[in-house]
N, C-alpha and C. Protein backbone atom coordinates (compact mmCIF):
# COMPACT_ATOMS: atom_id res chain seq x y z
N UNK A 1 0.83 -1.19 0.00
CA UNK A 1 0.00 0.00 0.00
C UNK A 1 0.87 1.25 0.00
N UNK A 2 1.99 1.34 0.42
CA UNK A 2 3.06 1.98 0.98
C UNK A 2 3.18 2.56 -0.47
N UNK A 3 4.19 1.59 -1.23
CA UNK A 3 4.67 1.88 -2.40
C UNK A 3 3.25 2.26 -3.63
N UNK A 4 1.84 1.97 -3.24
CA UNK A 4 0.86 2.71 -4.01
C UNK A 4 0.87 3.85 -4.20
N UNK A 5 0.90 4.09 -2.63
CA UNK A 5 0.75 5.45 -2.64
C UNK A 5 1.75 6.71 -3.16
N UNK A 6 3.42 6.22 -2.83
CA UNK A 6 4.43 6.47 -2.89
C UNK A 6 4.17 6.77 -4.52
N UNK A 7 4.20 5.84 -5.31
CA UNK A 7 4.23 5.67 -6.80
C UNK A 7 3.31 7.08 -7.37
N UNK A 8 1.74 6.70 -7.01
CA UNK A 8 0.99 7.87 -7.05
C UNK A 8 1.24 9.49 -6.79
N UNK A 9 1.66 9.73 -5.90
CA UNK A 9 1.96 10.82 -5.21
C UNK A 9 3.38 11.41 -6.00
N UNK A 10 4.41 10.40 -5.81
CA UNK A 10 5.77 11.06 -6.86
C UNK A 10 5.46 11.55 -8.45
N UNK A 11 4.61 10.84 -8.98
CA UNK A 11 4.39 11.33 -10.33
C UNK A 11 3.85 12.21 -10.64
N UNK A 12 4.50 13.37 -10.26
CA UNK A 12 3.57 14.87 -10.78
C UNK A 12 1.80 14.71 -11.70
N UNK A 13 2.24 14.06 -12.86
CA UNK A 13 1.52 14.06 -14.08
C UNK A 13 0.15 13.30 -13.30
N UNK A 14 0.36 11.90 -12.61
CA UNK A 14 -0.94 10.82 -12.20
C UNK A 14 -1.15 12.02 -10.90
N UNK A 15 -0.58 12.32 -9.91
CA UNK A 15 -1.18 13.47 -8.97
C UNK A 15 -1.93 14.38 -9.02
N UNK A 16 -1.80 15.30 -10.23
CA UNK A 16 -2.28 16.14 -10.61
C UNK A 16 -3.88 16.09 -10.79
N UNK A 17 -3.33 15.04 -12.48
CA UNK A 17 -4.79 14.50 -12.84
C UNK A 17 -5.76 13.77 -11.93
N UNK A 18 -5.08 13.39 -10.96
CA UNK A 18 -6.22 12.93 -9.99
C UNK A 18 -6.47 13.75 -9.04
N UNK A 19 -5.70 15.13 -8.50
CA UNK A 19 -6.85 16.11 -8.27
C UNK A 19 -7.57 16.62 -8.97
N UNK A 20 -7.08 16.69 -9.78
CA UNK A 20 -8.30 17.70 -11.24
C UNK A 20 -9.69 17.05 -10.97
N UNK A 21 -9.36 15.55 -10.96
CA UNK A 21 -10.68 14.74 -11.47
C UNK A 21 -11.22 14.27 -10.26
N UNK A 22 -10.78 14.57 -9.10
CA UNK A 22 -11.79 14.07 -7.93
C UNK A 22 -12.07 15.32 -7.32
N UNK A 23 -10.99 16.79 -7.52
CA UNK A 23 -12.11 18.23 -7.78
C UNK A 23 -13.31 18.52 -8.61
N UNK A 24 -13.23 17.56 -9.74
CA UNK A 24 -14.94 17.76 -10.24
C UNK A 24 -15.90 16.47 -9.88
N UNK A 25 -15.45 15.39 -9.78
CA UNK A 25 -16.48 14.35 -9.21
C UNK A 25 -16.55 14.76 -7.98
N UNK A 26 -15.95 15.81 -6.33
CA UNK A 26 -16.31 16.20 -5.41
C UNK A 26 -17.56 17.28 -5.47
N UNK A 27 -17.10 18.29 -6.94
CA UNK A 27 -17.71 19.60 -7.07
C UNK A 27 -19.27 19.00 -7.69
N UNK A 28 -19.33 18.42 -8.00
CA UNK A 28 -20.42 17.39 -8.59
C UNK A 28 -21.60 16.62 -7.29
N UNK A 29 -20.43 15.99 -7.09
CA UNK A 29 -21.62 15.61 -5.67
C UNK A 29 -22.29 16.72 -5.15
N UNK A 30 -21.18 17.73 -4.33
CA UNK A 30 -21.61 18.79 -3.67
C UNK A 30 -22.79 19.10 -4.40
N UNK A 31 -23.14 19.43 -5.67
CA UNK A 31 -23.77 20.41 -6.33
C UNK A 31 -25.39 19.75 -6.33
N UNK A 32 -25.00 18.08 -6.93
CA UNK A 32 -26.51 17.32 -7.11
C UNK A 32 -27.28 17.25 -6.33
N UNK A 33 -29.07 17.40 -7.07
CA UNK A 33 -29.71 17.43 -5.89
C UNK A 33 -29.65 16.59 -4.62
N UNK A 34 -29.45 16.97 -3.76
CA UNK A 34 -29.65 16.09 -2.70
C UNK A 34 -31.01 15.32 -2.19
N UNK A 35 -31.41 14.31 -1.19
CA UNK A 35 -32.39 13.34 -0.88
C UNK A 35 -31.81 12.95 0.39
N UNK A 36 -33.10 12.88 1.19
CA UNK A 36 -33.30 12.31 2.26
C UNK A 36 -32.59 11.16 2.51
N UNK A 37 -31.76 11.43 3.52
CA UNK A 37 -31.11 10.31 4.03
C UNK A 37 -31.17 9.93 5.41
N UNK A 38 -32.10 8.20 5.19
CA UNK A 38 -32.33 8.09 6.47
C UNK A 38 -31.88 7.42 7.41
N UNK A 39 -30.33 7.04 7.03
CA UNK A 39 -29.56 6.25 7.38
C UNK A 39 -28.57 6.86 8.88
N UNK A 40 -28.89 6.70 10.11
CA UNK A 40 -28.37 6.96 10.85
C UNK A 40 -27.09 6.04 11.69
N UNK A 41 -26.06 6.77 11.69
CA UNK A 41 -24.75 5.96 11.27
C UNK A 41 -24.19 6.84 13.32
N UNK A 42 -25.01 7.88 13.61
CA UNK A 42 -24.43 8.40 14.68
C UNK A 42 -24.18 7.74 16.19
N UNK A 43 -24.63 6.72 16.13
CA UNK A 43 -24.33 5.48 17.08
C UNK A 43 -23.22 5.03 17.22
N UNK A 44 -21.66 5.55 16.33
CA UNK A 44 -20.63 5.25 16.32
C UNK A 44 -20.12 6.30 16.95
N UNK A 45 -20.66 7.41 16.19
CA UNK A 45 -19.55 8.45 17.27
C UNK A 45 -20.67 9.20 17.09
N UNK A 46 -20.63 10.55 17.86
CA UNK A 46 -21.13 11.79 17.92
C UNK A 46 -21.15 12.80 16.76
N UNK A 47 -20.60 12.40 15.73
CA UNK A 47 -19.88 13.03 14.16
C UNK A 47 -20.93 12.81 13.31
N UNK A 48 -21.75 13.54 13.17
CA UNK A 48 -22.87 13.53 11.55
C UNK A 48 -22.14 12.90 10.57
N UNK A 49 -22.51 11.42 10.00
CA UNK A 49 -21.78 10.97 8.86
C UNK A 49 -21.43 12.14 7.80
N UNK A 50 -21.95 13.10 7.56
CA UNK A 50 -21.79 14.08 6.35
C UNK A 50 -20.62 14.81 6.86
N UNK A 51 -20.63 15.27 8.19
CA UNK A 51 -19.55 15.69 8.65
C UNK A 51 -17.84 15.26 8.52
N UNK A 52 -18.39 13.88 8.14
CA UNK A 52 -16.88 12.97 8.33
C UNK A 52 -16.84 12.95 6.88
N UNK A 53 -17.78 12.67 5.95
CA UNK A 53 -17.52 12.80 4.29
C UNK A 53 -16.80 14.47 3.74
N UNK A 54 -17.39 15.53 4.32
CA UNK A 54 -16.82 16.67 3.82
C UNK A 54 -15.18 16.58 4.62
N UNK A 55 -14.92 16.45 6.11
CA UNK A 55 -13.78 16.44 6.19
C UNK A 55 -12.89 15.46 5.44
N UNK A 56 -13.24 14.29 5.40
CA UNK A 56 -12.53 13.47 4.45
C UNK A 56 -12.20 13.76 2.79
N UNK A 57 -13.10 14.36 2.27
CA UNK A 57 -13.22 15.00 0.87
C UNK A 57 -12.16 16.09 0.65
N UNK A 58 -11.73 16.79 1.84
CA UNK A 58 -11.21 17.84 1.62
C UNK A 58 -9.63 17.67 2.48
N UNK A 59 -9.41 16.78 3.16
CA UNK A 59 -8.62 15.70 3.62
C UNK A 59 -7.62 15.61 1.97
N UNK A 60 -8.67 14.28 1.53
CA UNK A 60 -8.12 14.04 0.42
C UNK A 60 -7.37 14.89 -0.68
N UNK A 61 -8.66 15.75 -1.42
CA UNK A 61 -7.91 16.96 -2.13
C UNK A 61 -6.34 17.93 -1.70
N UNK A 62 -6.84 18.03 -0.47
CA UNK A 62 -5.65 19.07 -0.24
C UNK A 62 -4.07 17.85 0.00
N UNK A 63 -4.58 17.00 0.17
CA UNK A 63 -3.17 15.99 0.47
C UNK A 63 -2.84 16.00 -1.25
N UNK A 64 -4.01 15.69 -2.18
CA UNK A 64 -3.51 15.81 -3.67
C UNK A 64 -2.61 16.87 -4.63
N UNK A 65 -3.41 18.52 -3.95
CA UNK A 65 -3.14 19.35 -4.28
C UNK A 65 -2.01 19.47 -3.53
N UNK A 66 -1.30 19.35 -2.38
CA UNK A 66 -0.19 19.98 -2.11
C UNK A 66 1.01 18.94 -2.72
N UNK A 67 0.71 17.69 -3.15
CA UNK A 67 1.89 17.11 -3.83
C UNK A 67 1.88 17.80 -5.50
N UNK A 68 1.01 17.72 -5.69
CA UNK A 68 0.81 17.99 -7.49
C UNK A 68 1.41 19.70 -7.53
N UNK A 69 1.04 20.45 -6.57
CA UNK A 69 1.54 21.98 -6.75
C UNK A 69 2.31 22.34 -5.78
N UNK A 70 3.37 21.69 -6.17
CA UNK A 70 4.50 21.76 -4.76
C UNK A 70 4.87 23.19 -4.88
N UNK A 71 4.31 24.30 -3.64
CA UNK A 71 5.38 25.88 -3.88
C UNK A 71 6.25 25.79 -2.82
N UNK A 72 7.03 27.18 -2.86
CA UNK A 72 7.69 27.03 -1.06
C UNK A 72 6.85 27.08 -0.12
N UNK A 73 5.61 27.69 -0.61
CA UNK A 73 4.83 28.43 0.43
C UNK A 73 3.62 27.97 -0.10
N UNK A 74 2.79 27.10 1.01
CA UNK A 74 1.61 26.41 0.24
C UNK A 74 0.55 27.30 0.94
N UNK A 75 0.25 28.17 1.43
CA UNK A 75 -0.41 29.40 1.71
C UNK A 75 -1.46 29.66 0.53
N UNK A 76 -1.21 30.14 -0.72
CA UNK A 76 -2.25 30.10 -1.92
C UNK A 76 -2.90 28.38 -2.09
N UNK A 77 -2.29 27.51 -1.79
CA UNK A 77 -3.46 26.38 -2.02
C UNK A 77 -4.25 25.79 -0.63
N UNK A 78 -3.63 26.55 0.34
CA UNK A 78 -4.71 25.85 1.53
C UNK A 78 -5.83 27.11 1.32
N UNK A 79 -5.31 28.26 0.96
CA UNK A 79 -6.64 29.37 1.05
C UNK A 79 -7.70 29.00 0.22
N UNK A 80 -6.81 28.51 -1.19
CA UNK A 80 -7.90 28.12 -2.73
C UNK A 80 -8.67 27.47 -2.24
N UNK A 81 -8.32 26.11 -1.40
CA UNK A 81 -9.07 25.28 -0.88
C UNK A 81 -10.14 25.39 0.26
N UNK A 82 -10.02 26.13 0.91
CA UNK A 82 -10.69 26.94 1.98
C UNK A 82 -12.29 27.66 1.51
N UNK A 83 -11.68 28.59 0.49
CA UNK A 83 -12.48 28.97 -0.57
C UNK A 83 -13.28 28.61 -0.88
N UNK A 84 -12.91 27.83 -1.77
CA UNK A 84 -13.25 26.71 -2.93
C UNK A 84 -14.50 25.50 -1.72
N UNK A 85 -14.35 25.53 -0.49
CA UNK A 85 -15.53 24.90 0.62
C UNK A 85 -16.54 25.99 0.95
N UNK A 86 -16.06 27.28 0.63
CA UNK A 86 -17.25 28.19 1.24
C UNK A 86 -17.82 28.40 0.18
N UNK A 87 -17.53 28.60 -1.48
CA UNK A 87 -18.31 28.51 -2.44
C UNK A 87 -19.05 27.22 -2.54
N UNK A 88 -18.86 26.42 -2.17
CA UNK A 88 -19.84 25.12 -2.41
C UNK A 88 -20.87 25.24 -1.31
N UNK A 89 -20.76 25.94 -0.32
CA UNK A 89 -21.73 26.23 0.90
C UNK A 89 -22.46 27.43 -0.39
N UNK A 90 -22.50 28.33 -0.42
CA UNK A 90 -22.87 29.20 -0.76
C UNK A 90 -23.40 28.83 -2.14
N UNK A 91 -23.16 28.66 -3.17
CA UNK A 91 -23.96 27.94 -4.53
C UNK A 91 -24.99 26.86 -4.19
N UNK A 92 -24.82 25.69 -2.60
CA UNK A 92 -25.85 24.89 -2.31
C UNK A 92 -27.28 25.74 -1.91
N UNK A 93 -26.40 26.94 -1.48
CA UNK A 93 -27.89 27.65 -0.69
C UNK A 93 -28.18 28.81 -2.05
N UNK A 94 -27.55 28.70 -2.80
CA UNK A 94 -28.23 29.25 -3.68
C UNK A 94 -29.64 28.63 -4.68
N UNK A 95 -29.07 27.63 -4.68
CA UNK A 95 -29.15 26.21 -6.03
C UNK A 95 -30.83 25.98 -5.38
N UNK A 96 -31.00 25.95 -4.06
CA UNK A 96 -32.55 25.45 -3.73
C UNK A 96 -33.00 24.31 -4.14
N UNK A 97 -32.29 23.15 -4.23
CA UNK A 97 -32.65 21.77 -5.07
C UNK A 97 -32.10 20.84 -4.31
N UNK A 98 -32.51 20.51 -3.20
CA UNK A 98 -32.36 20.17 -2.04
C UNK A 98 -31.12 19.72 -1.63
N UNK A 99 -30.93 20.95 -1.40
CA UNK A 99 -29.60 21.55 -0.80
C UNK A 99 -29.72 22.39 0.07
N UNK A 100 -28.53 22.70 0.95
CA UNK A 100 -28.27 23.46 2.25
C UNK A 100 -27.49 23.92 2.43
N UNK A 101 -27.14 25.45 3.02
CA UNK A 101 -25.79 25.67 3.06
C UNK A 101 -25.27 25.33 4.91
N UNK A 102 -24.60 25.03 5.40
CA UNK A 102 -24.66 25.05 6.60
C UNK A 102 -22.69 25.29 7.07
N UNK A 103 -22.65 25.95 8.02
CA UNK A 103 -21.39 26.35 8.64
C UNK A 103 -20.81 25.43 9.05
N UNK A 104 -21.58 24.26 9.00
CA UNK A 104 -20.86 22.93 9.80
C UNK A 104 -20.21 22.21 9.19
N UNK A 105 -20.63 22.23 8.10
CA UNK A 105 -20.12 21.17 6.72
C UNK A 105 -18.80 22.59 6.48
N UNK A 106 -18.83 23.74 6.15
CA UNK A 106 -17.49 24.37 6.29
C UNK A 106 -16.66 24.24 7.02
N UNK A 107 -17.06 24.04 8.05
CA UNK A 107 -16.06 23.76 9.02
C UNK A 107 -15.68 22.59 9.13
N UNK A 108 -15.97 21.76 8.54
CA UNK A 108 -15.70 20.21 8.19
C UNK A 108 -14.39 20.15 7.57
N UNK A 109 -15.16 21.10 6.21
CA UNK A 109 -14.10 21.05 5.31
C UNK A 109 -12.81 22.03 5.45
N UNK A 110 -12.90 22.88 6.48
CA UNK A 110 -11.77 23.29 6.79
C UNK A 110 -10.72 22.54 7.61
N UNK A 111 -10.85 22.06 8.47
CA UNK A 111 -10.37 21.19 9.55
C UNK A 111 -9.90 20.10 8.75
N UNK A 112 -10.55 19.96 7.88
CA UNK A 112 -9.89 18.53 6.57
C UNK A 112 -8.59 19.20 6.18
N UNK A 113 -8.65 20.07 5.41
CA UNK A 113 -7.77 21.10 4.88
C UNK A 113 -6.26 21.37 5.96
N UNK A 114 -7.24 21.30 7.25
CA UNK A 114 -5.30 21.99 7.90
C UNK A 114 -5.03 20.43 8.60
N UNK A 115 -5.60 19.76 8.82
CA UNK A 115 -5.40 18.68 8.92
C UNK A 115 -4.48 17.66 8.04
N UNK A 116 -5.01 17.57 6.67
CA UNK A 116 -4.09 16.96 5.86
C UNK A 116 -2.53 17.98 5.57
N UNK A 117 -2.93 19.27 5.95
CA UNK A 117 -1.36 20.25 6.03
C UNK A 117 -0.78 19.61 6.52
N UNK A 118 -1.11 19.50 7.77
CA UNK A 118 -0.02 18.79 9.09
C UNK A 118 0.18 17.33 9.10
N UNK A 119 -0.43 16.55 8.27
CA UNK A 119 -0.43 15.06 7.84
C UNK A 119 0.90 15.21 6.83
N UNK A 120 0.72 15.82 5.60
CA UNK A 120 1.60 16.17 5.14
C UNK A 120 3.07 16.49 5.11
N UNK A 121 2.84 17.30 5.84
CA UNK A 121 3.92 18.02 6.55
C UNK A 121 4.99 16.91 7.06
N UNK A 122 4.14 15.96 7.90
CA UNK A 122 5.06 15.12 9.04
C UNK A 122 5.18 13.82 8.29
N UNK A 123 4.41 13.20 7.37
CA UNK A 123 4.52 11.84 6.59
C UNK A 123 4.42 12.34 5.42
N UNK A 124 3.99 12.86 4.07
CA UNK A 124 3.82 12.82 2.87
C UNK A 124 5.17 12.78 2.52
N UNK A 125 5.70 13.70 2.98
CA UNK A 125 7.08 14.21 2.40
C UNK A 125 8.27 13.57 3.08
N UNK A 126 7.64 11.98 4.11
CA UNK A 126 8.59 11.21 4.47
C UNK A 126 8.65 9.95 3.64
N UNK A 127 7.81 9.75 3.16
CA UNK A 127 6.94 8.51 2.51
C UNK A 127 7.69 9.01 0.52
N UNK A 128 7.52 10.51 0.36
CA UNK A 128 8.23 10.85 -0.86
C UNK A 128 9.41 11.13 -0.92
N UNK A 129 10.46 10.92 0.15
CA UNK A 129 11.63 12.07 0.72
C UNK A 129 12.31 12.21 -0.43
N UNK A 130 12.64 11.41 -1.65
CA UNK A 130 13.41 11.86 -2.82
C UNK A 130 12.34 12.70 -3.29
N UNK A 131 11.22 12.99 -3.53
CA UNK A 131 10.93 14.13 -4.55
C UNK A 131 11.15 15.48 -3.52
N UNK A 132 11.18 15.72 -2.60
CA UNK A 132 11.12 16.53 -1.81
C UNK A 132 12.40 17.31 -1.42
């Protein structure tokens, strides 16, 4: 699994393209109408399953985006990303197609975001140490 990931992550070109493309199959979900879900999963923890999907979603991306757009200063892609969660709040509550905008799911997806920073930070770039 080690070397999956390793493989994935070093290749600029497969990194990239797989943020590109799980930034629009994410931006996609976000957007479709939504439906009643009556599946209550909160018996495990105290964490609204949706809660753990947006942090994880944005988890993911930003671990993608900071290998694929390596700067000195990754400051412009944790903000893009930051962003880029409050516009999807804000177009849901626009959109009215059963959708919601709610502060919680932002804050989901923020905490994903500095979270995978500091994941990053301490393993990505131990796990890649030659591209780095």
């Amino acid at each position: 699994m080690k070397n999956l990931i390793k493989s994935l992550l070093q290749n600029k070109k497969y990194s990239s393209s797989t943020f590109w493309i799980l930034a629009l199959l994410f931006t996609y979900l976000f957007l479709k109408p939504g439906f009643e879900n009556n599946i209550n999963l909160e018996f495990f923890t105290k964490i609204p399953p949706d809660k753990i999907v947006h942090f994880s979603i944005f988890f993911i991306l930003t671990i993608f985006a900071l290998t694929s757009f390596k700067t000195k200063n990754n400051t412009l892609i944790i903000i893009s990303l930051i962003v880029y969660g409050a516009l999807i709040e804000v177009v849901q509550h626009l959109m009215k197609v059963g959708r919601s905008a709610e502060l919680s799911d932002f804050i989901a997806d923020t905490l994903g975001v500095f979270v995978a920073t500091i994941f990053h930070k301490k393993f990505i770039k131990k796990i890649c140490a030659d591209k780095y």
